[in-house]
Structures are given as structure tokens and as C-alpha cells.
N, C-alpha and C. Protein backbone atom coordinates (compact mmCIF):
# COMPACT_ATOMS: atom_id res chain seq x y z
N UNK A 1 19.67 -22.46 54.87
CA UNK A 1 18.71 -21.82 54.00
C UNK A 1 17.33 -22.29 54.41
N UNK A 2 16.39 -21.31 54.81
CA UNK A 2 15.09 -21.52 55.24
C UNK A 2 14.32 -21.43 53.84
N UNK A 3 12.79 -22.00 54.31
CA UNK A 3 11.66 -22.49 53.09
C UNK A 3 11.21 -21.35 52.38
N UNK A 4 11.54 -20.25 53.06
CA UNK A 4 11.20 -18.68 52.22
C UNK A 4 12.07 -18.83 51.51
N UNK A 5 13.94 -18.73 52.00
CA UNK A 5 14.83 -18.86 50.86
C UNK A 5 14.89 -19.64 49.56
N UNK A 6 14.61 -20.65 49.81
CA UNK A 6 14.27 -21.88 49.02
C UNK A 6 13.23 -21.51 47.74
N UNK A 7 12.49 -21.23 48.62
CA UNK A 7 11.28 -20.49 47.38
C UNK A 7 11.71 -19.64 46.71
N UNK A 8 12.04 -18.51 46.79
CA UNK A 8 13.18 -17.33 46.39
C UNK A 8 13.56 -17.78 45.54
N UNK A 9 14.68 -18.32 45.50
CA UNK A 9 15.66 -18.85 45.05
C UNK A 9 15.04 -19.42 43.75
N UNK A 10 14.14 -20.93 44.43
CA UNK A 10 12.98 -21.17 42.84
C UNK A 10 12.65 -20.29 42.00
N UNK A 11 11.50 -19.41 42.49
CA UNK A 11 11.04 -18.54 42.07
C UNK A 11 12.01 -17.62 40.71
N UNK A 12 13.03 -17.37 41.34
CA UNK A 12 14.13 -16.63 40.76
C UNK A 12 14.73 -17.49 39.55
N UNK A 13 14.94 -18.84 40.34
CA UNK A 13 15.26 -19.51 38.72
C UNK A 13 14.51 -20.30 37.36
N UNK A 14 13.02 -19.69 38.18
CA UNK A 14 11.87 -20.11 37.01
C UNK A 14 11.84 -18.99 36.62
N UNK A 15 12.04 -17.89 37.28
CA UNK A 15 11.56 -16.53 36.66
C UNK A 15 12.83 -15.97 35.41
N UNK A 16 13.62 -17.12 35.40
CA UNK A 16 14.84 -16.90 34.88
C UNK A 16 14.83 -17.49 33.47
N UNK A 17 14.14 -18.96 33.63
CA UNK A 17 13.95 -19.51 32.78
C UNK A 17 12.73 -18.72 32.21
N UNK A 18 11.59 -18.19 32.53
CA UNK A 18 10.56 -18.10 31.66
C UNK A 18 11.27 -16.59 31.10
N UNK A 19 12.37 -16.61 31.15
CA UNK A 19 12.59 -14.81 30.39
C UNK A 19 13.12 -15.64 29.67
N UNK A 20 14.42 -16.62 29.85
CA UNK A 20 15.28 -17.14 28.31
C UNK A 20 14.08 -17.61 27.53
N UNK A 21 13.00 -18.25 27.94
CA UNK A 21 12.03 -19.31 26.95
C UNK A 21 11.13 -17.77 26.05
N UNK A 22 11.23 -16.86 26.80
CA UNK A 22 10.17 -15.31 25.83
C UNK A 22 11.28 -15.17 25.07
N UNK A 23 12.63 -14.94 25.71
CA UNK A 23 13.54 -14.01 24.47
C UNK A 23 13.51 -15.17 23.65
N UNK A 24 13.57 -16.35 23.85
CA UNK A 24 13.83 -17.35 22.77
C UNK A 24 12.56 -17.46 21.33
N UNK A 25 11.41 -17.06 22.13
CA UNK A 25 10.35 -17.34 21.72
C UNK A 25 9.89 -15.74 20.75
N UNK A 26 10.59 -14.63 21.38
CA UNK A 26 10.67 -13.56 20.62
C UNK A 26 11.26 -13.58 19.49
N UNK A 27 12.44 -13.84 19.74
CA UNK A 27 13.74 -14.18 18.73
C UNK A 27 13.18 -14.67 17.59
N UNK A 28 12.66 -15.70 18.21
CA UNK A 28 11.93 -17.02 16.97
C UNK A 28 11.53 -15.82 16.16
N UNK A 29 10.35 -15.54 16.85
CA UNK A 29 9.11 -14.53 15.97
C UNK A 29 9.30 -13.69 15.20
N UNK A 30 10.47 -13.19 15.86
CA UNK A 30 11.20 -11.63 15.11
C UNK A 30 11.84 -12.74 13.75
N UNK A 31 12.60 -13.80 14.04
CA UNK A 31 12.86 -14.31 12.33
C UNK A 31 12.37 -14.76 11.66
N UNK A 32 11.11 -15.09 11.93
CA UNK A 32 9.76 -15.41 10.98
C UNK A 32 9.72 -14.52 10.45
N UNK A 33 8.99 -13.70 11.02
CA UNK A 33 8.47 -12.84 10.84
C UNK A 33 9.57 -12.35 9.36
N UNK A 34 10.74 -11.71 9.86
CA UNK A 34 11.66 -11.30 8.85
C UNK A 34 11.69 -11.83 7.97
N UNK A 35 11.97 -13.12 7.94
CA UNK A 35 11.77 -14.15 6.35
C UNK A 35 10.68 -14.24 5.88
N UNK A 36 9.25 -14.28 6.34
CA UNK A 36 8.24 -14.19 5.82
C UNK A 36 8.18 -13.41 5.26
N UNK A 37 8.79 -11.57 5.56
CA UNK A 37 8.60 -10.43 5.03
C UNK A 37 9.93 -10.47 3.57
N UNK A 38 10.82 -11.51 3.70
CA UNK A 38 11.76 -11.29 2.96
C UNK A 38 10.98 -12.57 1.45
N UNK A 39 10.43 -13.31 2.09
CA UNK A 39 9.60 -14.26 0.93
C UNK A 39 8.84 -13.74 0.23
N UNK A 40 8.17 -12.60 0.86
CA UNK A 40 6.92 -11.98 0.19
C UNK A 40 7.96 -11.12 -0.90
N UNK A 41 8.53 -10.38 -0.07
CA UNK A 41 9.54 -9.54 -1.56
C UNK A 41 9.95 -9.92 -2.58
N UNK A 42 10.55 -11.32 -1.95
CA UNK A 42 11.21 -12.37 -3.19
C UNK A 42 10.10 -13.19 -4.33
N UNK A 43 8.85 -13.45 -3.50
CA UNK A 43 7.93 -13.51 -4.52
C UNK A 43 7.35 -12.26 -5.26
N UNK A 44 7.05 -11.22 -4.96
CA UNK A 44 6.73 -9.25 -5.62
C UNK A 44 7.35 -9.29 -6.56
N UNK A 45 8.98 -9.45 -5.88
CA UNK A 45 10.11 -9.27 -7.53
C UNK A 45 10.25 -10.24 -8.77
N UNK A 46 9.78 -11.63 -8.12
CA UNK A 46 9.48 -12.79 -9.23
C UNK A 46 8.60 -12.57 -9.98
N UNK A 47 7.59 -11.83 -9.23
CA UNK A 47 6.15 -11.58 -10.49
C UNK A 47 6.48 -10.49 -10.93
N UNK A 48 7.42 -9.23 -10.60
CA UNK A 48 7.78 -8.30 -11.63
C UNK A 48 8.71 -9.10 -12.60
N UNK A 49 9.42 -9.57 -13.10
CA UNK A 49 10.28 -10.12 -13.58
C UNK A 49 9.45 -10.85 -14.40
N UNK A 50 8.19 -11.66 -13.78
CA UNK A 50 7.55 -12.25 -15.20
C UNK A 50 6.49 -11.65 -15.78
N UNK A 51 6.10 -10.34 -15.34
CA UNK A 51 5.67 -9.03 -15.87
C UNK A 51 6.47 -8.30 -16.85
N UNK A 52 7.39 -8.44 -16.71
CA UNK A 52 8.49 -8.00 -17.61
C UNK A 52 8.91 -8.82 -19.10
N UNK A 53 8.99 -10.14 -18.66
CA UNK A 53 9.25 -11.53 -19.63
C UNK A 53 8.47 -11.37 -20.59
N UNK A 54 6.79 -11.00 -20.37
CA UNK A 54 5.63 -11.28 -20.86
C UNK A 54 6.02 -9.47 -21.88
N UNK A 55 6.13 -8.59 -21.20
CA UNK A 55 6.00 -7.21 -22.05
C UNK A 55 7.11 -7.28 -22.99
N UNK A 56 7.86 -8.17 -22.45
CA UNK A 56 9.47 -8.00 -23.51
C UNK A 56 8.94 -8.77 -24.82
N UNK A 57 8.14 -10.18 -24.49
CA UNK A 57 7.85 -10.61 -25.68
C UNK A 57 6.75 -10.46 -25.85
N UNK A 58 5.47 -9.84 -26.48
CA UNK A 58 4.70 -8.97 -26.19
C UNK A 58 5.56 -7.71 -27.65
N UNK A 59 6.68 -7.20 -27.10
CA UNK A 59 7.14 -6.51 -27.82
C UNK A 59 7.72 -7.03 -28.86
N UNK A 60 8.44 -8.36 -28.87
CA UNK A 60 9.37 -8.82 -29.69
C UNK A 60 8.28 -9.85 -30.78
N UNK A 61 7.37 -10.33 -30.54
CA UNK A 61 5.98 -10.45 -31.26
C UNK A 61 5.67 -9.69 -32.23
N UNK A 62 5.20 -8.38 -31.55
CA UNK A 62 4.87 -7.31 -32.27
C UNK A 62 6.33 -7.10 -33.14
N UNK A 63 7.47 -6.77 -33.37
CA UNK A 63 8.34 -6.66 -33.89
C UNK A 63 8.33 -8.08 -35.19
N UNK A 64 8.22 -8.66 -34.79
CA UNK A 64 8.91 -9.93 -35.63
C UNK A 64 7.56 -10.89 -36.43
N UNK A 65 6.26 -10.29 -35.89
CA UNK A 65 4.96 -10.96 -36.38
C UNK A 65 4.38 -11.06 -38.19
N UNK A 66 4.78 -10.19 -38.35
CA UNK A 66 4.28 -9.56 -39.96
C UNK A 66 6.12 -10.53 -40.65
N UNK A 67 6.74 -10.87 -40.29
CA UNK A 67 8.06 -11.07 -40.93
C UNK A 67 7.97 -13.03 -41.13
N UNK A 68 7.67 -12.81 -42.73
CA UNK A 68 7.28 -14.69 -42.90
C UNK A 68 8.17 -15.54 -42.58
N UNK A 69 9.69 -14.94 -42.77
CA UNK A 69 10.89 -15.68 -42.71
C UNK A 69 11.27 -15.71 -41.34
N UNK A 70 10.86 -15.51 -40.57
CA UNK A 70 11.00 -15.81 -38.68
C UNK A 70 11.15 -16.86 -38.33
N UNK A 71 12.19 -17.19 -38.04
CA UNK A 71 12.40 -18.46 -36.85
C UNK A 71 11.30 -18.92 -36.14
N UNK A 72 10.56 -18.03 -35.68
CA UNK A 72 9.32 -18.23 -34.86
C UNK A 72 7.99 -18.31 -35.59
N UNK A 73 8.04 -18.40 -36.64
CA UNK A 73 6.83 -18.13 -37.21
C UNK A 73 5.42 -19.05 -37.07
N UNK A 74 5.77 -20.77 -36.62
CA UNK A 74 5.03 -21.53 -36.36
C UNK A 74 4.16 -20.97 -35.18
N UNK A 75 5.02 -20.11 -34.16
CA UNK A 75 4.76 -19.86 -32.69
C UNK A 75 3.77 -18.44 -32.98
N UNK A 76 4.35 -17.61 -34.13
CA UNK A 76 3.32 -16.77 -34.17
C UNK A 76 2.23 -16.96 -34.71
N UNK A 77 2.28 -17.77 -35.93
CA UNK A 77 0.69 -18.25 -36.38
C UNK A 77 -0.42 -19.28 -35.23
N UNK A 78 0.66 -19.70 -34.31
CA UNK A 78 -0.27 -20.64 -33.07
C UNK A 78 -1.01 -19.24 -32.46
N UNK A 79 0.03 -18.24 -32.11
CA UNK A 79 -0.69 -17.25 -31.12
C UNK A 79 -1.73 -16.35 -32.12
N UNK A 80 -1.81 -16.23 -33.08
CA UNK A 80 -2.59 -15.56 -33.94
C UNK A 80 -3.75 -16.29 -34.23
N UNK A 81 -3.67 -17.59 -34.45
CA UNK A 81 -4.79 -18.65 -34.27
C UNK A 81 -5.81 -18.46 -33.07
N UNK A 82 -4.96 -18.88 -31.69
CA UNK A 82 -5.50 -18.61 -30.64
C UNK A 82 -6.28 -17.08 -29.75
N UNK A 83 -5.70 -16.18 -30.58
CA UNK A 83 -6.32 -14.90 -30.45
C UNK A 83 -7.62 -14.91 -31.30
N UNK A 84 -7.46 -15.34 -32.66
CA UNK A 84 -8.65 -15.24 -32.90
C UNK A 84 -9.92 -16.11 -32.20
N UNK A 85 -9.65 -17.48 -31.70
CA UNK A 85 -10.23 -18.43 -30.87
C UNK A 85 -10.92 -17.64 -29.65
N UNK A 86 -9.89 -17.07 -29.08
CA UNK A 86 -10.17 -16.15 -27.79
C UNK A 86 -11.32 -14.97 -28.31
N UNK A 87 -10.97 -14.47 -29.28
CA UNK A 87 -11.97 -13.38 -29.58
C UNK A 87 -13.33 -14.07 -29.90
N UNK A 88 -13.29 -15.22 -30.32
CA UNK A 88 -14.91 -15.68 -30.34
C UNK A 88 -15.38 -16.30 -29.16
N UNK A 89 -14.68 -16.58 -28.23
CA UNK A 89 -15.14 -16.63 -26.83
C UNK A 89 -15.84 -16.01 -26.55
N UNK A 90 -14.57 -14.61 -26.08
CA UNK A 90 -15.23 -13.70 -25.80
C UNK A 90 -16.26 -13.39 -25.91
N UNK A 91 -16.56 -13.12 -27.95
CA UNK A 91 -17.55 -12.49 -28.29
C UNK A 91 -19.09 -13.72 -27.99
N UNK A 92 -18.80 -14.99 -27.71
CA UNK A 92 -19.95 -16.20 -27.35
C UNK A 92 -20.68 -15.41 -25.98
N UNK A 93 -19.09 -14.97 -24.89
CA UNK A 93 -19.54 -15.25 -24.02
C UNK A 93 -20.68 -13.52 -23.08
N UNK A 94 -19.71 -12.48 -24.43
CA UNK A 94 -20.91 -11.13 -24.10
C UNK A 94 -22.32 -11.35 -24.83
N UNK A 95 -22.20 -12.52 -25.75
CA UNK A 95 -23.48 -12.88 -26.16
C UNK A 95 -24.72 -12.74 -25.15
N UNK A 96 -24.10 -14.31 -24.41
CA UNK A 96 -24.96 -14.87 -23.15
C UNK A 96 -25.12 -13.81 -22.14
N UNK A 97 -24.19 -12.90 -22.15
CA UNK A 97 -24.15 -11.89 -20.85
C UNK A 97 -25.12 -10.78 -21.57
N UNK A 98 -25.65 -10.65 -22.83
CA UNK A 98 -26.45 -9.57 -23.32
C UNK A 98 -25.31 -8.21 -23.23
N UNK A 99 -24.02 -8.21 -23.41
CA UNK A 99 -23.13 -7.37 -23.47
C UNK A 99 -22.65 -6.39 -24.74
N UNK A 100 -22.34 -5.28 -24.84
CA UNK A 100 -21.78 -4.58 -26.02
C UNK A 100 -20.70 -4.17 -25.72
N UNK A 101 -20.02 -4.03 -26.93
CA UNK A 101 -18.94 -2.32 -26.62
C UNK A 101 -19.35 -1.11 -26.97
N UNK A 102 -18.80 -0.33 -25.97
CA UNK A 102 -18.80 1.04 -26.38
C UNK A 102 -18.36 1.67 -27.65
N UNK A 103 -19.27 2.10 -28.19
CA UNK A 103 -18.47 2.94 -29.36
C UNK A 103 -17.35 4.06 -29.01
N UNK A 104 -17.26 4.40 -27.68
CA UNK A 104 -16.55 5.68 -27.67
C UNK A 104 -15.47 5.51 -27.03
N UNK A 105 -15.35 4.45 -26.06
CA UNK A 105 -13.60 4.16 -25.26
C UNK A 105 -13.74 2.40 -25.61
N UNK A 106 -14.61 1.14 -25.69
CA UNK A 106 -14.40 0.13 -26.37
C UNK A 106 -14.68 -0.46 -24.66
N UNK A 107 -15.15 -0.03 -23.93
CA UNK A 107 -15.39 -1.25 -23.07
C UNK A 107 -16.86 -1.92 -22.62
N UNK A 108 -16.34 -3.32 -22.51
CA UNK A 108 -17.96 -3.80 -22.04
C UNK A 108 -19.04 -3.36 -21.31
N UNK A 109 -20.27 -3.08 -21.83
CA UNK A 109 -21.41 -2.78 -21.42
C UNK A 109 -22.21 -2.83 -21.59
N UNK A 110 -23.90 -2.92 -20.17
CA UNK A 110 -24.53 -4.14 -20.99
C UNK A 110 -25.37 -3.19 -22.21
N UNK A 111 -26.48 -4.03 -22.37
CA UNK A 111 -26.88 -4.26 -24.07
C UNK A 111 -27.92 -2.57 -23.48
N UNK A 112 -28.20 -2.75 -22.12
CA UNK A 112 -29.79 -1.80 -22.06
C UNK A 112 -29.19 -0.23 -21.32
N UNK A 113 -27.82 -0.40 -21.26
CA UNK A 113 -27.55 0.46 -20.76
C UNK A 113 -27.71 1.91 -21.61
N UNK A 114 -28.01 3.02 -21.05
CA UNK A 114 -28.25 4.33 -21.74
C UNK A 114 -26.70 5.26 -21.33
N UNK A 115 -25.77 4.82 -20.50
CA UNK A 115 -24.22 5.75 -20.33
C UNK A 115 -23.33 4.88 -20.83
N UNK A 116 -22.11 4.92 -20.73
CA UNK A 116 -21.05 3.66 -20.30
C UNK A 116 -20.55 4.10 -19.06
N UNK A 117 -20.18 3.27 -18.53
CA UNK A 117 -19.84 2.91 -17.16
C UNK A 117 -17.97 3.72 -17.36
N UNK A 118 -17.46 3.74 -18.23
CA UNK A 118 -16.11 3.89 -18.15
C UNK A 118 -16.04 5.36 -18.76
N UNK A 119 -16.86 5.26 -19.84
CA UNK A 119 -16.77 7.17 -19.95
C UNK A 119 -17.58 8.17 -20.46
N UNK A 120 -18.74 7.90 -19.70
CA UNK A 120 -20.31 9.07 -19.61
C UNK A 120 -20.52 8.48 -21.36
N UNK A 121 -20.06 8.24 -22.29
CA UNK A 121 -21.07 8.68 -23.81
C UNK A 121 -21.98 7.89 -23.60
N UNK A 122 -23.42 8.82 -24.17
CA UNK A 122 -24.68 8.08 -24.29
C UNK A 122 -24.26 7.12 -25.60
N UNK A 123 -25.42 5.82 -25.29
CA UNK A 123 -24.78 4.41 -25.74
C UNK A 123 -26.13 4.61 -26.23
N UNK A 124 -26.43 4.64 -28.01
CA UNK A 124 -27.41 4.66 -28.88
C UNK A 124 -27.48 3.27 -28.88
N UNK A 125 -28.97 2.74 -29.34
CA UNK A 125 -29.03 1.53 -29.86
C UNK A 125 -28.20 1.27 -31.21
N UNK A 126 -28.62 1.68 -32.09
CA UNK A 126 -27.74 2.12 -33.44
C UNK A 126 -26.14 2.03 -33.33
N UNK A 127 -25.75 2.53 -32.57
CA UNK A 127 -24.32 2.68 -32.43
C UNK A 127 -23.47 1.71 -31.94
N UNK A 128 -24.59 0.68 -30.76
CA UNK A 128 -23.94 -0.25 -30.53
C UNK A 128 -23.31 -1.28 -31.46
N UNK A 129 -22.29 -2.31 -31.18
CA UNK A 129 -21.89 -3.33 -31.99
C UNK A 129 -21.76 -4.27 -31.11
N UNK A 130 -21.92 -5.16 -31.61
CA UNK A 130 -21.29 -6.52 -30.66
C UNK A 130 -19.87 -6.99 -30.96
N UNK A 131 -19.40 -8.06 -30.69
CA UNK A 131 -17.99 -8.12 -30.15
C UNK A 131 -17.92 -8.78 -31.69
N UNK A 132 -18.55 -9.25 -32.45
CA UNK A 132 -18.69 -10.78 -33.59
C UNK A 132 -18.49 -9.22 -34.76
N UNK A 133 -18.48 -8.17 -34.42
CA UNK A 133 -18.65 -6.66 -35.53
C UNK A 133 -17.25 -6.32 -35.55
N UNK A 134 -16.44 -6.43 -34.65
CA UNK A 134 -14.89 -6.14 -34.30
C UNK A 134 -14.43 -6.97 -34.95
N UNK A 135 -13.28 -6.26 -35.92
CA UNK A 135 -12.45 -7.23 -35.94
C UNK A 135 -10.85 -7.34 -35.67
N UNK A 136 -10.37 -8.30 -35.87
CA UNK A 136 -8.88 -8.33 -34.95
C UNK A 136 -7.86 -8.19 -36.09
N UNK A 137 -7.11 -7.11 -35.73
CA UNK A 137 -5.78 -7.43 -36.48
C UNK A 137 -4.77 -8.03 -36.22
């Protein structure tokens, strides 16, 4: 075997190795890749599921809230507490922002505005209210 063969021969069995080290290195990629795409799903469906948790009770709240004799009733007067807490946030914090609601669909907007942003009615001075005018049932 002459120094051309020799080389050849090398050549051929590096060129051999650098294909197993790509398919290997493909391979890899392709199952990343797949599990990454299978993690992301598995996290999508976890947050539907606690999208769901939240609307189920959400519903079962609303069902069982007005009822004094509830098992839960400590848990609903905490969340009824804290809603009202939240609503004076809120209403602190459209203070500082110079914010109103709309009289006509209820969403925030500011104090000088002449439309609403969410659904064309002209926004009277008069008509406006602030958030501290709402109240929560």
C-alpha cells in the first residue's frame, strides 16, 4: 500500500467518522428539540388546567358565597375582604394615574380624555365617576 493509498484510506475513515459524529449530533438535536417541543405542551396543558381550577372555583364561590352555613365561609369572607382591599387600590392607584371609568362599557380612561379608547362614547365631564363612586357587590 502506497502514501496515496494510505491517505485514502485515512481520509475515508475520518470521513467516516465525521458522518457517525453529524448523525450523532443530529440525532441529539432532533431529541431536544422533540422534548423541548413536548415540555412546552406539557407546560400549555398545565396552565390550561389551572385556568380551569381557577374558573371552576370562581364558579363554586359564586354558587356557595351568599350561603352563611358553608363550610367555607371563613375563606369566603377572607376573599370578600380582600376584594374590597383590592378595589381601593385600585381605586388609590387611578387616583395617582388621573384615571376614570367609562360610563358606557366601564373601562379605564384617562380623566381629559373626550372618546373612550374601548368604545367611541363621548366621555362628559359630568358623567365621569371615579373608581371610590363604584361599588362592589
Amino acid at each position: 500500500m502506497g502514501f496515496v493509498d494510505s491517505v485514502k484510506d485515512f481520509a475515508g475513515k475520518f470521513g467516516e467518522s465525521v458522518e457517525r459524529g453529524a448523525k450523532t449530533v443530529s440525532n441529539s438535536s432532533k431529541r431536544f428539540a422533540e422534548k423541548t417541543k413536548i415540555k412546552r405542551e406539557m407546560a400549555r396543558v398545565e396552565s390550561d388546567i389551572n385556568t380551569d381550577y381557577i374558573e371552576l372555583g370562581k364558579v363554586m364561590y359564586e354558587k356557595i358565597c351568599s350561603d352563611p352555613d358553608s363550610e367555607f365561609i371563613t375563606t369566603i369572607n377572607d376573599i370578600k375582604e380582600k376584594t374590597l382591599k383590592l378595589d381601593d387600590l385600585k381605586a388609590e392607584l387611578m387616583s395617582l394615574e388621573d384615571k376614570v371609568f367609562c360610563t358606557n362599557c366601564g373601562s379605564q380612561i384617562r380623566r381629559e380624555q373626550v372618546y373612550c379608547d374601548k368604545c367611541g362614547k363621548k366621555v362628559e365631564e359630568a358623567e365621569t365617576e371615579t373608581v371610590s363612586d363604584v361599588t362592589v357587590e
